[in-house]
Protein backbone atom coordinates (compact mmCIF):
# COMPACT_ATOMS: atom_id res chain seq x y z
CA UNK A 1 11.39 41.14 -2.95
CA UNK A 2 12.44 37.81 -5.00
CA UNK A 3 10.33 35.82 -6.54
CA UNK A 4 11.12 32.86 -4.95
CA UNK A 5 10.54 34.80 -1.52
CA UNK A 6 6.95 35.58 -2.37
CA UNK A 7 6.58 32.40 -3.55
CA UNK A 8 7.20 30.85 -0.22
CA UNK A 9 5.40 33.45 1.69
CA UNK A 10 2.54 32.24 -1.27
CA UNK A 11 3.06 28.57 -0.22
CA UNK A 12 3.07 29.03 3.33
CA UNK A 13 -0.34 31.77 3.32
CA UNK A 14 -1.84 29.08 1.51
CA UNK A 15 -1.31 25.80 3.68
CA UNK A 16 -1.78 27.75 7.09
CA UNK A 17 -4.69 29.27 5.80
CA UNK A 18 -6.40 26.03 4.65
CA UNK A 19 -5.76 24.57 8.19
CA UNK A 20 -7.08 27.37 10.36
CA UNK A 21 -9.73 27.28 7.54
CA UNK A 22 -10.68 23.71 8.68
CA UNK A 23 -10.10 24.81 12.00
CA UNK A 24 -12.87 27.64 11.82
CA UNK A 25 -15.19 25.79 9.67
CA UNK A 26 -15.08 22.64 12.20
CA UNK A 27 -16.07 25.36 15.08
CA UNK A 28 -18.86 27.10 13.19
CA UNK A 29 -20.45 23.46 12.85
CA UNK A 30 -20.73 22.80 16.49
CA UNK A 31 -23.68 23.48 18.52
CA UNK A 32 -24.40 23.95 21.98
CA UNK A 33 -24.28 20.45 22.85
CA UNK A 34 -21.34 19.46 20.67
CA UNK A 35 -19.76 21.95 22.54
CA UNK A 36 -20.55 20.53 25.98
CA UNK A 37 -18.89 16.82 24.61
CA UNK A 38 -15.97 18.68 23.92
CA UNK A 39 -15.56 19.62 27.34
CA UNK A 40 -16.88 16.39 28.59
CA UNK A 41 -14.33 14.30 26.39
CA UNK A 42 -11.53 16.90 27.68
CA UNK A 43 -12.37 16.28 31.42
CA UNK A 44 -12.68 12.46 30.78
CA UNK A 45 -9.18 12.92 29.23
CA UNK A 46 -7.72 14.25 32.15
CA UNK A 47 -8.87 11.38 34.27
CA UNK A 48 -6.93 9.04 31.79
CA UNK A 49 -3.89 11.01 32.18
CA UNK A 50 -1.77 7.25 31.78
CA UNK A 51 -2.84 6.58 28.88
CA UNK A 52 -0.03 9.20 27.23
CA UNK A 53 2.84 7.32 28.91
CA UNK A 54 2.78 4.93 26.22
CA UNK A 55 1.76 7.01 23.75
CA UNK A 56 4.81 9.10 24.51
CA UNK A 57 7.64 6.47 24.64
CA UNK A 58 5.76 4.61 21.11
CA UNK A 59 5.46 7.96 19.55
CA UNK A 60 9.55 8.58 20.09
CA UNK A 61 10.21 5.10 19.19
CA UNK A 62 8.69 5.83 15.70
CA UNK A 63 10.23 8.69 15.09
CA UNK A 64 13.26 6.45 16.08
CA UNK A 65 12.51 3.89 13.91
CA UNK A 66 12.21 5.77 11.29
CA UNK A 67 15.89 7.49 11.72
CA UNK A 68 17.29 3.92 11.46
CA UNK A 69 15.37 2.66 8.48
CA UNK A 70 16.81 6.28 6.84
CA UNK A 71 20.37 5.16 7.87
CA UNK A 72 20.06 2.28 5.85
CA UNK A 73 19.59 3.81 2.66
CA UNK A 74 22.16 6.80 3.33
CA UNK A 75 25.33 3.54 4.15
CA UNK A 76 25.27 2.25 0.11
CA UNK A 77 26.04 6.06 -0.38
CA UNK A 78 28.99 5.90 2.11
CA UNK A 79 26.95 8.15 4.38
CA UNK A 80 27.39 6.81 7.76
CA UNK A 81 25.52 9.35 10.49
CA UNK A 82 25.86 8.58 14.20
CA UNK A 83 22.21 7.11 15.70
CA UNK A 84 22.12 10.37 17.69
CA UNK A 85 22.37 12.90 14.43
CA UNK A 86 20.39 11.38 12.43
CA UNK A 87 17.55 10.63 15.01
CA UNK A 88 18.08 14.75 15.99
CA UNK A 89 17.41 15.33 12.26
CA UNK A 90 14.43 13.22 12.02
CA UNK A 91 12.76 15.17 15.00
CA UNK A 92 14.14 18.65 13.21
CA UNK A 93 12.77 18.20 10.45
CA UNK A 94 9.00 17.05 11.88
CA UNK A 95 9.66 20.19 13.93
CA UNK A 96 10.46 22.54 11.15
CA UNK A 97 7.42 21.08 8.76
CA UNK A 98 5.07 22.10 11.91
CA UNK A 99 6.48 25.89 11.10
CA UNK A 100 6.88 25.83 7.60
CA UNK A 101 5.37 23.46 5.60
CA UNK A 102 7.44 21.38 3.17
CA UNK A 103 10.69 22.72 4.30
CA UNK A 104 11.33 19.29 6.90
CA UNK A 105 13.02 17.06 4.36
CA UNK A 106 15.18 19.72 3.42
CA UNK A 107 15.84 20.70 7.46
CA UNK A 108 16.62 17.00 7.62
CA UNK A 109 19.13 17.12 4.85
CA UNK A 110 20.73 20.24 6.03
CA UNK A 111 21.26 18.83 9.67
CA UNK A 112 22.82 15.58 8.06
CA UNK A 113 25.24 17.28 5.58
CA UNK A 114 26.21 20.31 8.11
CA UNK A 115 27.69 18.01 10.93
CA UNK A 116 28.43 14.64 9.15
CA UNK A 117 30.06 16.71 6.37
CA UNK A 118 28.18 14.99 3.48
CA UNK A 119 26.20 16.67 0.10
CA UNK A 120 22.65 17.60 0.54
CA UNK A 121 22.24 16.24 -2.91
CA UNK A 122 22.43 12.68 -2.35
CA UNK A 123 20.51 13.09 1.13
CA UNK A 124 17.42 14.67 -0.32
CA UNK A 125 17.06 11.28 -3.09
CA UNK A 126 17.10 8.94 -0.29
CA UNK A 127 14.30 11.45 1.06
CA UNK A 128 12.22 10.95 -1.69
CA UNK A 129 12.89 7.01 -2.22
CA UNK A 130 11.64 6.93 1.73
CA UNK A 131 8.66 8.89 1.05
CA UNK A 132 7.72 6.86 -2.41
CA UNK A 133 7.98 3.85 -0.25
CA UNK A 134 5.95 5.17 2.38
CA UNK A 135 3.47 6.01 -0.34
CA UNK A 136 3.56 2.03 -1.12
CA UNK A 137 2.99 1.04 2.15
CA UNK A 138 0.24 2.99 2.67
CA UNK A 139 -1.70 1.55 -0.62
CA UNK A 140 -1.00 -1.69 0.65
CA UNK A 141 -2.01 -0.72 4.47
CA UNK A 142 -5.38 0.56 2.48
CA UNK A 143 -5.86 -2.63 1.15
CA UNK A 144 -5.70 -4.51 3.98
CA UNK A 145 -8.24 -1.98 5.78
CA UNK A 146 -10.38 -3.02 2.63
CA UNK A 147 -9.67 -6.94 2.98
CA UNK A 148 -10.18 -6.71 6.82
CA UNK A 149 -13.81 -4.47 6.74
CA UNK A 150 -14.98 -4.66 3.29
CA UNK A 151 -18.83 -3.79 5.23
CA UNK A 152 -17.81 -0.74 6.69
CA UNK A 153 -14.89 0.61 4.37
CA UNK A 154 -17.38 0.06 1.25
CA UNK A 155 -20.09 2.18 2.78
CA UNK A 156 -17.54 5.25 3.24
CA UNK A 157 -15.85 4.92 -0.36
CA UNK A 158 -19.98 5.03 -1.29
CA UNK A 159 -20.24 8.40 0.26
CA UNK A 160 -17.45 9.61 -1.46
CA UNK A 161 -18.03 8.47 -4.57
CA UNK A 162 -21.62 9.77 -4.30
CA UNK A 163 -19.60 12.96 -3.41
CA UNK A 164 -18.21 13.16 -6.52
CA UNK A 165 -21.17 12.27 -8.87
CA UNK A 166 -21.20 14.10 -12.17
CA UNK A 167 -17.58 14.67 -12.16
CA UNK A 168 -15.34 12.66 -14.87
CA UNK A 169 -13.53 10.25 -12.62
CA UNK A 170 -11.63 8.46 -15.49
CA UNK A 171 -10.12 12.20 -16.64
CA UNK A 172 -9.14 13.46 -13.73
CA UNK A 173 -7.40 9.55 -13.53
CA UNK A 174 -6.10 10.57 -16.72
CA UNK A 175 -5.25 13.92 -15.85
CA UNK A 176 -2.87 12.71 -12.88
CA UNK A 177 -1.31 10.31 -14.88
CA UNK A 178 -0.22 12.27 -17.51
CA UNK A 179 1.47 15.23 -15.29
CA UNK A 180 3.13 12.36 -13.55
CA UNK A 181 4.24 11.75 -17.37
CA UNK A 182 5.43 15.21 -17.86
CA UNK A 183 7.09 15.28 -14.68
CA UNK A 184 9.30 12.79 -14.81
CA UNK A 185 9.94 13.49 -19.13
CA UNK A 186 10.71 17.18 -17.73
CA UNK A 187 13.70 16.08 -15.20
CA UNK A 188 14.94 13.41 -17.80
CA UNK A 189 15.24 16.36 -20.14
CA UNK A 190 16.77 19.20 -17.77
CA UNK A 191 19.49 16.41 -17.07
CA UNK A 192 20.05 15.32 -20.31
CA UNK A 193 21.02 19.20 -21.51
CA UNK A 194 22.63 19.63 -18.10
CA UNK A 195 24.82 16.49 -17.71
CA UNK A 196 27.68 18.83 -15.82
CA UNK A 197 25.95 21.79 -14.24
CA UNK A 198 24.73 22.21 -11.00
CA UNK A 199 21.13 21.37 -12.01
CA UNK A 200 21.85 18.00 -13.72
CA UNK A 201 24.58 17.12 -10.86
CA UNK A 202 21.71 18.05 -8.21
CA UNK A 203 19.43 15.39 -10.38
CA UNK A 204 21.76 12.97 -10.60
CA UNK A 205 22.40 13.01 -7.16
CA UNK A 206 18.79 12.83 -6.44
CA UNK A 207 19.00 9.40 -8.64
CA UNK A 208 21.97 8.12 -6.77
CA UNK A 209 19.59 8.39 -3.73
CA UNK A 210 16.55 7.09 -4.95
CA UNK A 211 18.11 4.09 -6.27
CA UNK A 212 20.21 3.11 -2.88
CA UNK A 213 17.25 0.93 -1.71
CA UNK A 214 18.15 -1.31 -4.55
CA UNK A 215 21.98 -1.41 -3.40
CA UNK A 216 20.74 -1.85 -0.17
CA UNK A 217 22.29 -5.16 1.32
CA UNK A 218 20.25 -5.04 4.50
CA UNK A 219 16.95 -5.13 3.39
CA UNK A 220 15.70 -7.55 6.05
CA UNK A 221 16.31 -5.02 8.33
CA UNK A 222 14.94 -2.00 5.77
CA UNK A 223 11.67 -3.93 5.60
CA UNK A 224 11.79 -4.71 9.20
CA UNK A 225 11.70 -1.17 10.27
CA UNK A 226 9.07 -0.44 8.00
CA UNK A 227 7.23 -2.99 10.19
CA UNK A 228 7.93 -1.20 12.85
CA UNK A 229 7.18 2.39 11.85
CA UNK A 230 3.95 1.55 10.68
CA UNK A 231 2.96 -0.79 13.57
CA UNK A 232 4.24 1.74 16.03
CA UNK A 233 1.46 4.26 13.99
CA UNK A 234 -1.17 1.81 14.51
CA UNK A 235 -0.42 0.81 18.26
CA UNK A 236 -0.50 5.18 18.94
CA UNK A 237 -4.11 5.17 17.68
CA UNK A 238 -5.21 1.59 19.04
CA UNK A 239 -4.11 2.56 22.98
CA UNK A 240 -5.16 6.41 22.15
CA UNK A 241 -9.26 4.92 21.85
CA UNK A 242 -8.76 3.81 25.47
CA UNK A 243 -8.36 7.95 26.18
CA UNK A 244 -12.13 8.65 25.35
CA UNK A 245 -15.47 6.38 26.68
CA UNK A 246 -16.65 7.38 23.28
CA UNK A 247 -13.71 5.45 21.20
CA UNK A 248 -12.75 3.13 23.92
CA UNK A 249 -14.51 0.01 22.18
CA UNK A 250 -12.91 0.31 19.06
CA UNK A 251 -10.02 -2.37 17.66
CA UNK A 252 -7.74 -2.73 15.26
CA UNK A 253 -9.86 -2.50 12.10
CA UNK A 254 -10.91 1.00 12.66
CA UNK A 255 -7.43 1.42 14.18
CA UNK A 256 -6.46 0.88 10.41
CA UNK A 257 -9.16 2.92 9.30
CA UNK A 258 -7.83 5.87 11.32
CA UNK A 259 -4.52 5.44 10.39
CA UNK A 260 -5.12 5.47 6.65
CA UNK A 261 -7.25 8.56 6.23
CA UNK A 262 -5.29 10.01 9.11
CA UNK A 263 -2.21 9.64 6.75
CA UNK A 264 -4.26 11.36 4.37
CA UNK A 265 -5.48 14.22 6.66
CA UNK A 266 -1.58 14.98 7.50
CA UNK A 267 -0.93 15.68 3.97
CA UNK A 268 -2.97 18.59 3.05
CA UNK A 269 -2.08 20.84 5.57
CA UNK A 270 1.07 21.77 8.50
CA UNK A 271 1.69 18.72 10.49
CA UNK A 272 -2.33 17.93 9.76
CA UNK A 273 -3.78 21.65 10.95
CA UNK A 274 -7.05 21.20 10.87
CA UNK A 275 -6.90 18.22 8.14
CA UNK A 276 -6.20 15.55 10.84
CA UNK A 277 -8.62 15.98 13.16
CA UNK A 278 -11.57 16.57 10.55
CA UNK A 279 -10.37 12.84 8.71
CA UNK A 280 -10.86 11.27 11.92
CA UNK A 281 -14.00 13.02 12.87
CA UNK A 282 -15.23 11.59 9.68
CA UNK A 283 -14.03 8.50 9.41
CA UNK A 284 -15.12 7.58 13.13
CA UNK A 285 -18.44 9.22 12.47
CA UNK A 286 -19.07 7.73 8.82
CA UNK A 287 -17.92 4.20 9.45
CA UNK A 288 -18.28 3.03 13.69
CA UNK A 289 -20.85 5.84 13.92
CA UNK A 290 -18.92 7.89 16.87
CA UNK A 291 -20.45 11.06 17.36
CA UNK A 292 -19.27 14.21 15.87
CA UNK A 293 -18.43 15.70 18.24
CA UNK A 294 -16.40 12.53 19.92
CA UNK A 295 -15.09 11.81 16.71
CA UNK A 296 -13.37 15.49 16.60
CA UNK A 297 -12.25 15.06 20.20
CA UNK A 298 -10.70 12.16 19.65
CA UNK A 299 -9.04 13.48 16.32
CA UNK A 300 -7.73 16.88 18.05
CA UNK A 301 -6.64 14.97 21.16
CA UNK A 302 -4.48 12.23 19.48
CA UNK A 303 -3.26 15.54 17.10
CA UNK A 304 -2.22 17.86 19.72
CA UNK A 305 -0.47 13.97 21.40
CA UNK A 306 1.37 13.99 18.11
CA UNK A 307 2.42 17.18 17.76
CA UNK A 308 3.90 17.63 21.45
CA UNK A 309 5.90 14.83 20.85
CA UNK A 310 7.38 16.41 17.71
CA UNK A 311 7.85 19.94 19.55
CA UNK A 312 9.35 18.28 22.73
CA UNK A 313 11.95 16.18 20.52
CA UNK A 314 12.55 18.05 18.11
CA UNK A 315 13.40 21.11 20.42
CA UNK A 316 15.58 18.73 22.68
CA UNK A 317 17.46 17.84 19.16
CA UNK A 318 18.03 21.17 18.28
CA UNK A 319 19.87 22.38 21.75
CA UNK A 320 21.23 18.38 21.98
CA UNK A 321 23.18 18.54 18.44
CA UNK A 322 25.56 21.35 18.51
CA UNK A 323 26.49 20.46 21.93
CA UNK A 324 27.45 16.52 21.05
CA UNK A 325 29.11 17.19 17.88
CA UNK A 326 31.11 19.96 19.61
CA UNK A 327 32.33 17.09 22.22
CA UNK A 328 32.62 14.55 18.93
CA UNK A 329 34.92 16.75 16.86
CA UNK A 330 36.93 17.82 19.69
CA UNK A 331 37.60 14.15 20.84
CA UNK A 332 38.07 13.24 16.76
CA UNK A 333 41.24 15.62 16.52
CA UNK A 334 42.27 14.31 20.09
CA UNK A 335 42.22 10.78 18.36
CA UNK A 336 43.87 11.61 15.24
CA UNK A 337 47.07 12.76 17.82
């Protein structure tokens, strides 16, 4: 077997083993009567069936959003998608990171160059220029939970940082920065002694992409969808507290709250296995003092809500795709006579 096979199998062992890992661990913690909330929450649930109409049509429109801020930054490369691929690949690549982790962006790509006829190369920089900024905006959406609940968000940063007594916070600072450092000195170098092979053309091309946002000539719009993405995020978990009794009283500011270490939670493991629902069990617990148990209701609830949307889509997209760009090339060459 390759190396780069086991590697993979490695990767994937690993992050599907740390989420059922959470997923066990958050079971052996319950009790009796956590247990009994559970099922309470889930029955209440069912009696609030309406509140996943919205959360249905906001989640798509996200995911929608999203596929037209990412068609912005592919036009200053002359890639010019149709709304319908690019939103398919958007959902394809969600669905794909739910079965094998990290491999979405590079579904997304694949989707994109296959029927739009385009290299991956330049796809996958725009990729990471989306995700850097989406790393931005949730710094600044952190703040803003700060500036908004500086009571309640200082108390949790507390516990953590009382979590992490004894430990050298300034190294590990350090630490990160400097294999950041490396990193980036590392790629510089490959592509400096590989100017014309496939590795420093592959670079290159992952430049080209990360620097289209500043070709970009519709950034109103680019920043605009941003807007959108992220206030579609925060509207999913504001309507989803109105699907518990337990959460139902909560409003915007731990909306934010949620949203943030939710972010976080989605991260460490497959589509947020595990992760998710334990970040929102603590933050809901830990700052607005929602039960446990609640608190993981509520965070495996608004989860599986996430996920279905995903697998619905992103299944549609897959059997949608073929079929329209079958009908699209066929009526291209009827054009072009």
């Amino acid at each position: 077997m390759k190396k780069k096979t086991v590697f993979l199998l490695l990767q994937y062992a690993i992050f599907f083993g740390l989420g059922f890992a959470l997923v066990y661990w958050q079971y052996t913690k319950l009790n009796a009567q956590d247990i009994e909330d559970l099922k309470k929450s889930l029955s209440q649930v069912s009696e609030r069936w309406w509140v996943f109409i919205p959360i249905g049509i906001i989640g798509f429109l996200s995911h929608f959003f999203r596929a037209l801020r990412w068609k912005l930054m592919l036009e200053p490369l002359n890639i010019r998608p149709t709304i319908v691929n690019i939103t398919g690949a958007v959902f394809m690549g969600y669905l794909t990171n739910l079965l094998l982790p990290r491999m979405g962006e590079v579904a997304k790509c694949t989707v994109i160059a296959k029927y739009e006829d385009e290299p991956a190369d330049k796809i996958i920089g725009t990729i990471v220029a989306e995700r850097a900024f989406d790393l931005i905006c949730l710094m600044l959406i952190a703040i803003l939970t700060f500036a908004v609940q500086v009571d309640v968000v200082t108390q949790y940063l507390q516990y953590l940082l009382g979590k992490m007594e004894g430990k050298n916070l300034p190294l590990m600072a350090g630490i990160g920065l400097a294999g950041m450092i490396f990193f980036i000195s590392l790629l510089v170098f490959i592509y400096r002694r590989n100017k014309t092979g496939k590795i420093g053309l592959f670079i290159k091309g992952l430049a080209e992409g990360v620097t289209s946002i500043l070709a970009m000539k519709k950034r109103f719009q680019f920043i605009l969808y941003t807007f959108l993405i992220w206030g579609s995020y925060l509207t999913l978990i504001y309507i989803g507290f109105w699907a518990l009794p337990a959460t139902e009283h909560l409003g915007l500011g731990p909306a934010l709250s949620v949203l943030v270490f939710g972010s976080l939670g989605m991260i460490v493991t497959p589509g947020g296995l595990g992760a998710y629902p334990q970040a929102l069990q603590l933050v809901l617990n830990m700052l607005y003092a929602v039960k446990d148990s609640f608190g993981l209701a509520f965070g495996w609830i608004s989860w599986l809500a996430q996920t279905l949307i995903i697998a619905i889509f992103g299944i549609l997209a897959f059997l949608i795709l073929p079929v329209y760009n079958k009908i699209r090339d066929e009526q291209a060459a009827v054009d072009s006579k």
